[in-house]
C-alpha atoms as a PDB file:
ATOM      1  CA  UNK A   1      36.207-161.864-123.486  1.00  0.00           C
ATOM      2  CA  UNK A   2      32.893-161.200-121.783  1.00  0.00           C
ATOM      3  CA  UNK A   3      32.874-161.274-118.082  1.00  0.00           C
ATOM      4  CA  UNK A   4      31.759-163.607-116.003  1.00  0.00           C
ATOM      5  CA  UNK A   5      28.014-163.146-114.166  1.00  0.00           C
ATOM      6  CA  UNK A   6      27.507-163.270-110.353  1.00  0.00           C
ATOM      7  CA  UNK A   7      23.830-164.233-109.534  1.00  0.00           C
ATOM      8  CA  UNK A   8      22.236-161.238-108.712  1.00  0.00           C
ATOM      9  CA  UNK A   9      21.656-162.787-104.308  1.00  0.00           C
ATOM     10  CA  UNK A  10      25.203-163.091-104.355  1.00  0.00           C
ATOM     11  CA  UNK A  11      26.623-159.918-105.805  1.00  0.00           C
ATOM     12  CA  UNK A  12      24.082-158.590-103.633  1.00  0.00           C
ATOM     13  CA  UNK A  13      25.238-160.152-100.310  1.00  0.00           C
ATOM     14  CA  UNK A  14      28.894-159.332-101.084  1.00  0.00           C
ATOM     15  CA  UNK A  15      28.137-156.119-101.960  1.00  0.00           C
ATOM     16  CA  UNK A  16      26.429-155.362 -98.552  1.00  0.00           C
ATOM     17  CA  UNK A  17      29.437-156.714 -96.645  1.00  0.00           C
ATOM     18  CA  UNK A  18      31.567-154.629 -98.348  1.00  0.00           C
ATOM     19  CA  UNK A  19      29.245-151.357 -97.596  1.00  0.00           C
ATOM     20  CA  UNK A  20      28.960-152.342 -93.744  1.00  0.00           C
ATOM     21  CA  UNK A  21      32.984-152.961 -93.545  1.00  0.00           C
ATOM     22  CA  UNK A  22      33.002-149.709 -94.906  1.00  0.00           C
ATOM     23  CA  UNK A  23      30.948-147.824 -92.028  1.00  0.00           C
ATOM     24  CA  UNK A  24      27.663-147.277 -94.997  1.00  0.00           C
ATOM     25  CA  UNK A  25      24.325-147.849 -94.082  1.00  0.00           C
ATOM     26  CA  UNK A  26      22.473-150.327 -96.811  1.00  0.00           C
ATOM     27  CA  UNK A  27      19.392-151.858 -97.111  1.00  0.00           C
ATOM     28  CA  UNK A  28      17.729-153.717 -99.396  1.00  0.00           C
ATOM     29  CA  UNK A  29      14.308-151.930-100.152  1.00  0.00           C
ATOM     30  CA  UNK A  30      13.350-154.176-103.026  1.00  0.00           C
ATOM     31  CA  UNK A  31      14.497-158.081-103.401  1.00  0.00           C
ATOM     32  CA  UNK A  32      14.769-158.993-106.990  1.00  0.00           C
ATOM     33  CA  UNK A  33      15.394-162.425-108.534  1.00  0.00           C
ATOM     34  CA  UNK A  34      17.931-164.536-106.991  1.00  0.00           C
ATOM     35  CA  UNK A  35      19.751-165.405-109.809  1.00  0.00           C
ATOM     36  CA  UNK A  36      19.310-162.813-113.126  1.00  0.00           C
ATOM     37  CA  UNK A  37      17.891-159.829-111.190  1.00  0.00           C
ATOM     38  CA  UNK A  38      18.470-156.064-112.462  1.00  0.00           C
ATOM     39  CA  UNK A  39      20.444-154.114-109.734  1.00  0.00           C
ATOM     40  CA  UNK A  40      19.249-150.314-109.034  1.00  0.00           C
ATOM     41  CA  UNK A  41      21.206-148.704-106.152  1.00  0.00           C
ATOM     42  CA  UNK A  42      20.017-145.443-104.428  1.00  0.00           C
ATOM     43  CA  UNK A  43      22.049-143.285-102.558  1.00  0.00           C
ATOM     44  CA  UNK A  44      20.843-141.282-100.007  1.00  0.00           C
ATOM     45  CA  UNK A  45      22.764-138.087 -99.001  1.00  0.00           C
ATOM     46  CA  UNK A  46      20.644-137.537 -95.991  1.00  0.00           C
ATOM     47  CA  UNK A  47      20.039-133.773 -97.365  1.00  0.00           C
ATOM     48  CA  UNK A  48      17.164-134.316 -99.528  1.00  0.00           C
ATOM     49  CA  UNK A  49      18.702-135.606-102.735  1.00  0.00           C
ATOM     50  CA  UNK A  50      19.550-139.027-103.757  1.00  0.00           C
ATOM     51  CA  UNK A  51      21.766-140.541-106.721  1.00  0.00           C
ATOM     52  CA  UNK A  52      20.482-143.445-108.712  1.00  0.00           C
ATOM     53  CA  UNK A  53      22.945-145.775-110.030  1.00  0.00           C
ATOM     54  CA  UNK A  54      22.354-149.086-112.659  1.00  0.00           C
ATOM     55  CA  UNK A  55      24.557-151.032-115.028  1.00  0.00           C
ATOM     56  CA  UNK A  56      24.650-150.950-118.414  1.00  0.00           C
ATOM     57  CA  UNK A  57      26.757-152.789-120.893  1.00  0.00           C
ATOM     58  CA  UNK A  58      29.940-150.882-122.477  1.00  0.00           C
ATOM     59  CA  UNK A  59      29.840-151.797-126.134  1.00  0.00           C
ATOM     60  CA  UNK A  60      33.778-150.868-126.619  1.00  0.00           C
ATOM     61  CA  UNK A  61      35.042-152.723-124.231  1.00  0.00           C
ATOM     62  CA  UNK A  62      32.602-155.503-123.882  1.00  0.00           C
ATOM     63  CA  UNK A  63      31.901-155.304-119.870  1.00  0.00           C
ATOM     64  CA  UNK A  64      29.338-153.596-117.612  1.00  0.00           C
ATOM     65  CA  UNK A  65      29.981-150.032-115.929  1.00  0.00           C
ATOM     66  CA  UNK A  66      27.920-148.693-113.239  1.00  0.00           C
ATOM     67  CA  UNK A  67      26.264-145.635-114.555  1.00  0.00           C
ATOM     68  CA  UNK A  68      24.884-142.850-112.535  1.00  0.00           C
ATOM     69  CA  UNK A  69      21.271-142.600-114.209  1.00  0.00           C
ATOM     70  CA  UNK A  70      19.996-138.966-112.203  1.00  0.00           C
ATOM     71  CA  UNK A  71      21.086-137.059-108.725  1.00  0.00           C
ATOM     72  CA  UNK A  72      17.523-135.559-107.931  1.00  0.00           C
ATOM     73  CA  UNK A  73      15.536-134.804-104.900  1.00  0.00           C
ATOM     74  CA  UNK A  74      14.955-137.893-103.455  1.00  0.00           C
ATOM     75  CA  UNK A  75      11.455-138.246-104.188  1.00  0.00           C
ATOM     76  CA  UNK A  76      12.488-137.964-107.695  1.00  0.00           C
ATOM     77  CA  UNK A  77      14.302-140.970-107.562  1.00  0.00           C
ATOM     78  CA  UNK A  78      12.724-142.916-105.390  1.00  0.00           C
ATOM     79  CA  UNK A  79       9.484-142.245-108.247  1.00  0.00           C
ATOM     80  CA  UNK A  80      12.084-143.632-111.236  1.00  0.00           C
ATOM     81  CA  UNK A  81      12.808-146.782-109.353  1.00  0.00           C
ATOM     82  CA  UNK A  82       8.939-147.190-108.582  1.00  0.00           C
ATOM     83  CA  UNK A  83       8.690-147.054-112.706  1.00  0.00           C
ATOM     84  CA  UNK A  84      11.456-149.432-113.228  1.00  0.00           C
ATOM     85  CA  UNK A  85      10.188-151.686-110.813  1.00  0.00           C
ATOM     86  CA  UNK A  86       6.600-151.702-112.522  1.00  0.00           C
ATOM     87  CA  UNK A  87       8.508-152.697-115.662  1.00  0.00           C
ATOM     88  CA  UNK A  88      10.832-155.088-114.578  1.00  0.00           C
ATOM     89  CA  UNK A  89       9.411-157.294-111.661  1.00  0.00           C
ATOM     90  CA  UNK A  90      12.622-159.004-111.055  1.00  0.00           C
ATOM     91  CA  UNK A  91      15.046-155.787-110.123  1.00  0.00           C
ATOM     92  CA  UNK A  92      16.657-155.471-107.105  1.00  0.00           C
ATOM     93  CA  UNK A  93      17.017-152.150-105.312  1.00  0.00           C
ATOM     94  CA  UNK A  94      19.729-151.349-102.611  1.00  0.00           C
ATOM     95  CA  UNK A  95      19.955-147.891-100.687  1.00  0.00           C
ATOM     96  CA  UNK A  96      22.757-146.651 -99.035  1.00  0.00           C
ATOM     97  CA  UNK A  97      22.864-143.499 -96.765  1.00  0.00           C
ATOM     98  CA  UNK A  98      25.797-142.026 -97.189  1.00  0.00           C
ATOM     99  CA  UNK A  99      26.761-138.289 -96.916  1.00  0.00           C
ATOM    100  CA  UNK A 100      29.495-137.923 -99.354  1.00  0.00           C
ATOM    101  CA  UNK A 101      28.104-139.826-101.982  1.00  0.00           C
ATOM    102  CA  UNK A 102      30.425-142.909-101.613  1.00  0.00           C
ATOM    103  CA  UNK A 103      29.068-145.802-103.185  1.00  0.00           C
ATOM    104  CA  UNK A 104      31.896-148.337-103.450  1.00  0.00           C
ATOM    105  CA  UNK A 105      30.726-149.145-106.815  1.00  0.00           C
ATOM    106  CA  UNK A 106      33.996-148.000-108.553  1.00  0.00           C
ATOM    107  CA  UNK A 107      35.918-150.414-106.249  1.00  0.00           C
ATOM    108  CA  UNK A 108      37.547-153.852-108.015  1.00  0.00           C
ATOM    109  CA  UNK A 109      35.360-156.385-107.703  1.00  0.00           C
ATOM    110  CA  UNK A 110      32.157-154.738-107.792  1.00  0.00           C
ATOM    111  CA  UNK A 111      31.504-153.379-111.237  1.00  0.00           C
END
């Protein structure tokens, strides 16, 4: 059965809350549309590199998976999501600073 869709404002608000309970620096660099946006995150490792994160659909099982798209300097990344963005003028971008990585995205609730 295919799962249900948050609007993209929503997911985004809840997923913010659950990054700041968590002690993670967000932001939203890029707002999207409210209700069918694309979601991008970027996260920062404060060391010069980033990870760039999306979700894509998982034919087998019929849901979507967050998929790490490239770990690159940052201003590698930060030049993919200025492509996507030209493409799609409806995505939403989020960046987190976090050190380790941690993105929460593999927590219930958020994929």
């Amino acid at each position: 059965m295919p799962e249900a869709r948050l609007a993209a404002g929503v997911w985004i608000a809840a997923y913010l809350r659950r990054l700041a309970l968590a002690g993670i620096p967000a932001y939203v660099t890029r707002h999207g549309d409210d209700t069918a946006g694309a979601v991008m995150v970027k996260c920062a490792t404060l060391d010069g590199r980033a990870s760039l994160w999306t979700r894509e659909w998982d034919l087998e099982t019929d849901r979507r998976l967050w998929v790490r798209l490239n770990d690159a300097p940052e201003p590698e990344i930060d030049a993919e999501i200025a492509r996507n963005a030209a493409r799609d003028p409806d995505l939403w971008v989020v960046e987190i600073e976090s050190r380790d990585g941690r993105t929460l995205l593999d927590q219930d609730g958020l994929a």
